[in-house]
PDB file of N, CA and C in Angstrom:
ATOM      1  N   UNK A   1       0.850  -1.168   0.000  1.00  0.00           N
ATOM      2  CA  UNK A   1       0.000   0.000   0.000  1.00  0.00           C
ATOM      3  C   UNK A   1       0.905   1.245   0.000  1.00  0.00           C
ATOM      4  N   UNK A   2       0.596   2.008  -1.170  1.00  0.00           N
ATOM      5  CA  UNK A   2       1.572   3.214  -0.720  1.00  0.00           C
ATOM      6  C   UNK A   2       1.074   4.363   0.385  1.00  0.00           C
ATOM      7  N   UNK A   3       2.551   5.189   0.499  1.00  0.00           N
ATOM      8  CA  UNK A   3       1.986   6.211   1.873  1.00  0.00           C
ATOM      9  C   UNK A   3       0.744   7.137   1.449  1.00  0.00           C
ATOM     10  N   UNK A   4       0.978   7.420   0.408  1.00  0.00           N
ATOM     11  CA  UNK A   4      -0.497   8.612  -0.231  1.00  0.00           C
ATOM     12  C   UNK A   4      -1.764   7.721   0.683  1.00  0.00           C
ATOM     13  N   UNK A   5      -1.664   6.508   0.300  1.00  0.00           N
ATOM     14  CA  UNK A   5      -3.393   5.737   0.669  1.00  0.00           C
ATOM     15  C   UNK A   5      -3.248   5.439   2.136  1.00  0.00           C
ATOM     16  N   UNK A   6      -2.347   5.313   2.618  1.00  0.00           N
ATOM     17  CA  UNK A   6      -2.279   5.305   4.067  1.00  0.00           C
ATOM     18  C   UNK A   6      -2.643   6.506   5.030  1.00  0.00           C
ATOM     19  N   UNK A   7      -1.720   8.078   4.311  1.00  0.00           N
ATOM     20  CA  UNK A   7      -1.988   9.044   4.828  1.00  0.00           C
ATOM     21  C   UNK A   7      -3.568   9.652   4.715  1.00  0.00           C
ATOM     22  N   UNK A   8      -4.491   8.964   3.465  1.00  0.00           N
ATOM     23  CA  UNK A   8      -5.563   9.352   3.627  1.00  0.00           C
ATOM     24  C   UNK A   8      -6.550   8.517   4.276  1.00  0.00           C
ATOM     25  N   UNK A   9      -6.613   6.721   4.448  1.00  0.00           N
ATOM     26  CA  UNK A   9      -7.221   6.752   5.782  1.00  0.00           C
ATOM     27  C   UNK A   9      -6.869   6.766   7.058  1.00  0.00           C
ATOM     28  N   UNK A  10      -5.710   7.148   7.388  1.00  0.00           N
ATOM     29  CA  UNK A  10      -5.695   7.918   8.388  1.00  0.00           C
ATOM     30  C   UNK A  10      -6.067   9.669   8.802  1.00  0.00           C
ATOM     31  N   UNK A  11      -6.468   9.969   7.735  1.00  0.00           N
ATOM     32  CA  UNK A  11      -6.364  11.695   7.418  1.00  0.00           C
ATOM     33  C   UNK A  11      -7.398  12.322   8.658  1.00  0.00           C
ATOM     34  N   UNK A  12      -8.375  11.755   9.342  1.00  0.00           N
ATOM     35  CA  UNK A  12      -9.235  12.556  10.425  1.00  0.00           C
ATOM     36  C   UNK A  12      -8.057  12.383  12.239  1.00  0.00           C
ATOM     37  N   UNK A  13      -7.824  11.224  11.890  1.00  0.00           N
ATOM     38  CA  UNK A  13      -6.303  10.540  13.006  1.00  0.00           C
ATOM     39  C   UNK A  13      -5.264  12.045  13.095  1.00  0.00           C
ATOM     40  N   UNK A  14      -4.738  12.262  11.966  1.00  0.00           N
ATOM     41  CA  UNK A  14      -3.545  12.790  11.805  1.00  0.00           C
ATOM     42  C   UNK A  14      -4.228  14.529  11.835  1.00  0.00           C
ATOM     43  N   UNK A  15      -5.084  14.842  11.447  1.00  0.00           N
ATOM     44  CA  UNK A  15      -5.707  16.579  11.659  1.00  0.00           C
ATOM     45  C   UNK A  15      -5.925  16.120  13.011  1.00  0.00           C
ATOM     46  N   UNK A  16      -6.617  15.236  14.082  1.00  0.00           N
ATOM     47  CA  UNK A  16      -7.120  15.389  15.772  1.00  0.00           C
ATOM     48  C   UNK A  16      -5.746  15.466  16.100  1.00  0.00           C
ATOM     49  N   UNK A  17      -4.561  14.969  15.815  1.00  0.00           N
ATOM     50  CA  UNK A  17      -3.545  14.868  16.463  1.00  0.00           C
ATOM     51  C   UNK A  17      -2.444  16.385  16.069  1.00  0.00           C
ATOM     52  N   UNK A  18      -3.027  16.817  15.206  1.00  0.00           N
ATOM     53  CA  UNK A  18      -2.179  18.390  14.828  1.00  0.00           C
ATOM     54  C   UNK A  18      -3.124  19.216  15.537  1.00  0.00           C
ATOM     55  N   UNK A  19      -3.897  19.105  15.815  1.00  0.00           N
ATOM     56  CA  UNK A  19      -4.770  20.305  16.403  1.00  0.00           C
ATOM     57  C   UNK A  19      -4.650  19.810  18.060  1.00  0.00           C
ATOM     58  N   UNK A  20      -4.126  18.870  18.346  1.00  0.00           N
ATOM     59  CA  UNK A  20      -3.682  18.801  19.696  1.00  0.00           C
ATOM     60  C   UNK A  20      -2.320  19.244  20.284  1.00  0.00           C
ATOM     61  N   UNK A  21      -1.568  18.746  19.059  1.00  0.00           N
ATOM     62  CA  UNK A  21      -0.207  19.505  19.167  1.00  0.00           C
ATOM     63  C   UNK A  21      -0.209  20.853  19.005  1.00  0.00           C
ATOM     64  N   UNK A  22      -0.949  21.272  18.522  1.00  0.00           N
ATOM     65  CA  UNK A  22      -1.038  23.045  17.981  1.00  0.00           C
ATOM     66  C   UNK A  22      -1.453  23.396  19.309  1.00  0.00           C
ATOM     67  N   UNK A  23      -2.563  23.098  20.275  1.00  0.00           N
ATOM     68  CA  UNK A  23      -2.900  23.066  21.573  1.00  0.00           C
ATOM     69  C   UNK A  23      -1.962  23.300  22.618  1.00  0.00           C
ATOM     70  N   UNK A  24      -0.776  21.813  22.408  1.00  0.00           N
ATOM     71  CA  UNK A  24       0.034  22.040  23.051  1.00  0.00           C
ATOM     72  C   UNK A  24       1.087  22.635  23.231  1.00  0.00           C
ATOM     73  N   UNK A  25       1.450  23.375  22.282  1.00  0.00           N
ATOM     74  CA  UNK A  25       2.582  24.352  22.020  1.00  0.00           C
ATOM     75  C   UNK A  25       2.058  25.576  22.221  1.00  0.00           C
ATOM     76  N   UNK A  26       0.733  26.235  22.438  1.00  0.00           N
ATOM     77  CA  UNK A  26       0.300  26.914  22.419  1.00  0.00           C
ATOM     78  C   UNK A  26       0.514  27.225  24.044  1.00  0.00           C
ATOM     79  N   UNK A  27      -0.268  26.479  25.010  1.00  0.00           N
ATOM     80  CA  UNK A  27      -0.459  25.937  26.520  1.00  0.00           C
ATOM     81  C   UNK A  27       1.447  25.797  27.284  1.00  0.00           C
ATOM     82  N   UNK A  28       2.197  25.535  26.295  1.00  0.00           N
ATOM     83  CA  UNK A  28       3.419  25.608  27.100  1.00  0.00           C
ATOM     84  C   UNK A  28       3.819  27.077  26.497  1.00  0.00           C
ATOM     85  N   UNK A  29       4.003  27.433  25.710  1.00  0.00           N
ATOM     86  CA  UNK A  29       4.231  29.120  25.629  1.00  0.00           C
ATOM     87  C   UNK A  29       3.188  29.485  26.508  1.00  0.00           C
ATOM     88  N   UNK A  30       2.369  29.776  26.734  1.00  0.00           N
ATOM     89  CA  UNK A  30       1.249  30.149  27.674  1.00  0.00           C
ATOM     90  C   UNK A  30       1.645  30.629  28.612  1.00  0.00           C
ATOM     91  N   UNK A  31       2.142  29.088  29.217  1.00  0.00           N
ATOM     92  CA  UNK A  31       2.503  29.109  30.912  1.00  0.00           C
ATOM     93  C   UNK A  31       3.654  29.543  31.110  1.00  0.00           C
ATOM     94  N   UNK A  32       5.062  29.341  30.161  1.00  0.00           N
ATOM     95  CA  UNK A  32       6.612  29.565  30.286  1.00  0.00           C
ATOM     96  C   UNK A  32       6.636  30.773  29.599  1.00  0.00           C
ATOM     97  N   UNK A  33       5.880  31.977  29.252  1.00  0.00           N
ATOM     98  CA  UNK A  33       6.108  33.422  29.053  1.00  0.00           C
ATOM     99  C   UNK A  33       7.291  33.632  29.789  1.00  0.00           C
ATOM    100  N   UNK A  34       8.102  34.055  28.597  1.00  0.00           N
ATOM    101  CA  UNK A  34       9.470  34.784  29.470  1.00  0.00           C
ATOM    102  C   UNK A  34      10.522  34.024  29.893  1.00  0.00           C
ATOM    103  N   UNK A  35      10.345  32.540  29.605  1.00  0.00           N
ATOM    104  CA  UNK A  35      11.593  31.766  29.773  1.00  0.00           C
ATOM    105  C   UNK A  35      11.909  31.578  28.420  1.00  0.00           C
ATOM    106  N   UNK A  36      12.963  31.398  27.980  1.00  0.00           N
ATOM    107  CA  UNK A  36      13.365  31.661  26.938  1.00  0.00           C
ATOM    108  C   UNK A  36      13.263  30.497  25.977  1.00  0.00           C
ATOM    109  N   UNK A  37      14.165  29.243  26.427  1.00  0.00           N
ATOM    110  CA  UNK A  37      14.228  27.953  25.474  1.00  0.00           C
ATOM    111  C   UNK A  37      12.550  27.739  25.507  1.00  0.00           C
ATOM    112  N   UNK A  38      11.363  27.200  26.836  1.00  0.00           N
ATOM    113  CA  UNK A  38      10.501  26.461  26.110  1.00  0.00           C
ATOM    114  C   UNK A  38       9.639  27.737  25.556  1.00  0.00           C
ATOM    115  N   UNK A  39       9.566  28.947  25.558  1.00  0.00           N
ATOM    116  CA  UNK A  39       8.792  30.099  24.663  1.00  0.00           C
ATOM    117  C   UNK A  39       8.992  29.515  22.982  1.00  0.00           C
ATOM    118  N   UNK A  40       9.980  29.419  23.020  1.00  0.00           N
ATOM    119  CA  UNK A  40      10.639  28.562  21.410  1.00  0.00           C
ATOM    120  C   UNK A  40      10.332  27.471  21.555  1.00  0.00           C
ATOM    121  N   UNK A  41      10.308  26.561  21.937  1.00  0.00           N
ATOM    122  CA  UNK A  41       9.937  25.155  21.286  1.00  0.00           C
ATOM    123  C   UNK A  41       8.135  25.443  21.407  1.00  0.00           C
ATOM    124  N   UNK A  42       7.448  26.099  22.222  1.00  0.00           N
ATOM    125  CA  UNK A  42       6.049  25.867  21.811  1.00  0.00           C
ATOM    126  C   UNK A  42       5.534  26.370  20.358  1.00  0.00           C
ATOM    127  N   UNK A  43       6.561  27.726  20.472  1.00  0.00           N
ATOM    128  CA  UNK A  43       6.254  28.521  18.986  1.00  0.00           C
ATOM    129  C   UNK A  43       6.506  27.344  17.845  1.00  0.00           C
ATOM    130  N   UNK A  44       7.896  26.715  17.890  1.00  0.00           N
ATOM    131  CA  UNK A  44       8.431  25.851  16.998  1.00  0.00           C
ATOM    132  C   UNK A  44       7.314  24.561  16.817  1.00  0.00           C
ATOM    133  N   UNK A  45       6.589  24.039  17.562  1.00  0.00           N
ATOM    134  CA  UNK A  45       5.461  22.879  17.731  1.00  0.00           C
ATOM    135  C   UNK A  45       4.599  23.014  17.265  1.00  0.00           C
ATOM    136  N   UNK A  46       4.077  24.701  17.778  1.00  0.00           N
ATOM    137  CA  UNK A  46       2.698  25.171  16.985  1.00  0.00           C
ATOM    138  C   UNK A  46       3.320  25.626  15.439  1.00  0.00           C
ATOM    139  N   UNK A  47       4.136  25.689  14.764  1.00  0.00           N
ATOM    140  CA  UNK A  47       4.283  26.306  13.780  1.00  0.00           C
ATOM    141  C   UNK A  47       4.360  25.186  12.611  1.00  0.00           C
ATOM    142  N   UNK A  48       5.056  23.975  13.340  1.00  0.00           N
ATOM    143  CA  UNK A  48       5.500  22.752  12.749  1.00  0.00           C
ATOM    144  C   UNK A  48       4.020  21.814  12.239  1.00  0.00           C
ATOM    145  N   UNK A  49       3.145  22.268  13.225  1.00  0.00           N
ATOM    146  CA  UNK A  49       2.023  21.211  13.327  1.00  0.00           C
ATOM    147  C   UNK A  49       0.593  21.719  12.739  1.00  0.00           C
ATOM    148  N   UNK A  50       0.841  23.381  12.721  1.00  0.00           N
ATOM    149  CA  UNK A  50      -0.241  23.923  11.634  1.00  0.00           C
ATOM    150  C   UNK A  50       0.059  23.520  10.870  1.00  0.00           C
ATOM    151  N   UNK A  51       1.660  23.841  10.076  1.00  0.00           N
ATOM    152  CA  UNK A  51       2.057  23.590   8.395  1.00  0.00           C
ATOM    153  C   UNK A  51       1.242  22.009   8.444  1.00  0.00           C
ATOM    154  N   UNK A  52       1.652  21.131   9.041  1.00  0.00           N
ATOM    155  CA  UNK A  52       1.186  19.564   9.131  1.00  0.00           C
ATOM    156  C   UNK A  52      -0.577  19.809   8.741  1.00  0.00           C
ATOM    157  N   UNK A  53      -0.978  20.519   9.535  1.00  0.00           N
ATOM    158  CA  UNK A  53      -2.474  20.437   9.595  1.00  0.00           C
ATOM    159  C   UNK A  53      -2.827  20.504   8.289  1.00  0.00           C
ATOM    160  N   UNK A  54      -2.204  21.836   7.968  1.00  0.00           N
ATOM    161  CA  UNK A  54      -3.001  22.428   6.495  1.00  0.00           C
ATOM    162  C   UNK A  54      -2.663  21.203   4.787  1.00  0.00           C
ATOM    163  N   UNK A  55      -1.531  20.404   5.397  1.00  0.00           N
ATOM    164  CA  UNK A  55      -1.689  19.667   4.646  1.00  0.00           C
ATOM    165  C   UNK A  55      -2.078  18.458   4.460  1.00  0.00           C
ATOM    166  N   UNK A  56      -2.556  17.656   5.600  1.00  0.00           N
ATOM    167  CA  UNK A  56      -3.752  16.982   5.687  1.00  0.00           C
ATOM    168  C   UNK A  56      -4.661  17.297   5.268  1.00  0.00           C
ATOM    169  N   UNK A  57      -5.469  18.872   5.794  1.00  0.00           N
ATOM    170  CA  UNK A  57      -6.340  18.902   5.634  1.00  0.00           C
ATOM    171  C   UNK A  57      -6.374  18.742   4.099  1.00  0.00           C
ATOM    172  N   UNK A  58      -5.972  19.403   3.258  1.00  0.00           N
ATOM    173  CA  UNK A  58      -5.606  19.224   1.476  1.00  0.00           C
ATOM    174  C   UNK A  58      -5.372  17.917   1.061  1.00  0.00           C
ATOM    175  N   UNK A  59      -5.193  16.728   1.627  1.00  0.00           N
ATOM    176  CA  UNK A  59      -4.860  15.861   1.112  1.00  0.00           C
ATOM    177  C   UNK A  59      -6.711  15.500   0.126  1.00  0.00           C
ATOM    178  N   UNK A  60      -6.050  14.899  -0.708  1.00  0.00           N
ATOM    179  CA  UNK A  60      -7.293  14.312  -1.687  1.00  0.00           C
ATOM    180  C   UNK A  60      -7.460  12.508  -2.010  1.00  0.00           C
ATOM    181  N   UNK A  61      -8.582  12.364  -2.329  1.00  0.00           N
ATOM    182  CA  UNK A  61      -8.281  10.586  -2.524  1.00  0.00           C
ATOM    183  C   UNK A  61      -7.256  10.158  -3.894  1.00  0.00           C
ATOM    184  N   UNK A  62      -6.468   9.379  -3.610  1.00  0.00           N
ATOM    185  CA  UNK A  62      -5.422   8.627  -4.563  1.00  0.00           C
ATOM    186  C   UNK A  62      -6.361   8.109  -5.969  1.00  0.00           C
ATOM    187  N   UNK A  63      -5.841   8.049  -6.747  1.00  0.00           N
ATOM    188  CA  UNK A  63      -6.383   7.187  -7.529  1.00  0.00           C
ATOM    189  C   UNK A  63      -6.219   5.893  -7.545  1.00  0.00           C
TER     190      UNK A  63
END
């Protein structure tokens, strides 16, 4: 089975799980305002896991 047909039935799996990560990078910048390293990795998580989102969400059925 190739990854295209895999990534699309998994495709509702993989958007719940970017919009949780987007959550969670969001919730640790939140709380660590002003510390320096995790302010960056939440930005870096949420930034990593929208791009992810938006291309799930675009994915289309294989032929």
């Amino acid at each position: 089975m190739p990854i295209n047909q895999i990534l699309y039935n998994n495709k509702q799996k993989l958007i719940l799980v970017s919009i949780v990560a987007i959550v969670v990078g969001a919730l640790i910048s939140y709380f660590n305002y002003g510390t320096e390293p995790w302010e960056t990795i939440g930005g870096l998580i949420c930034g990593l896991f929208f791009g992810m989102l938006i291309i799930f969400i675009s994915l289309k059925q294989p032929n």
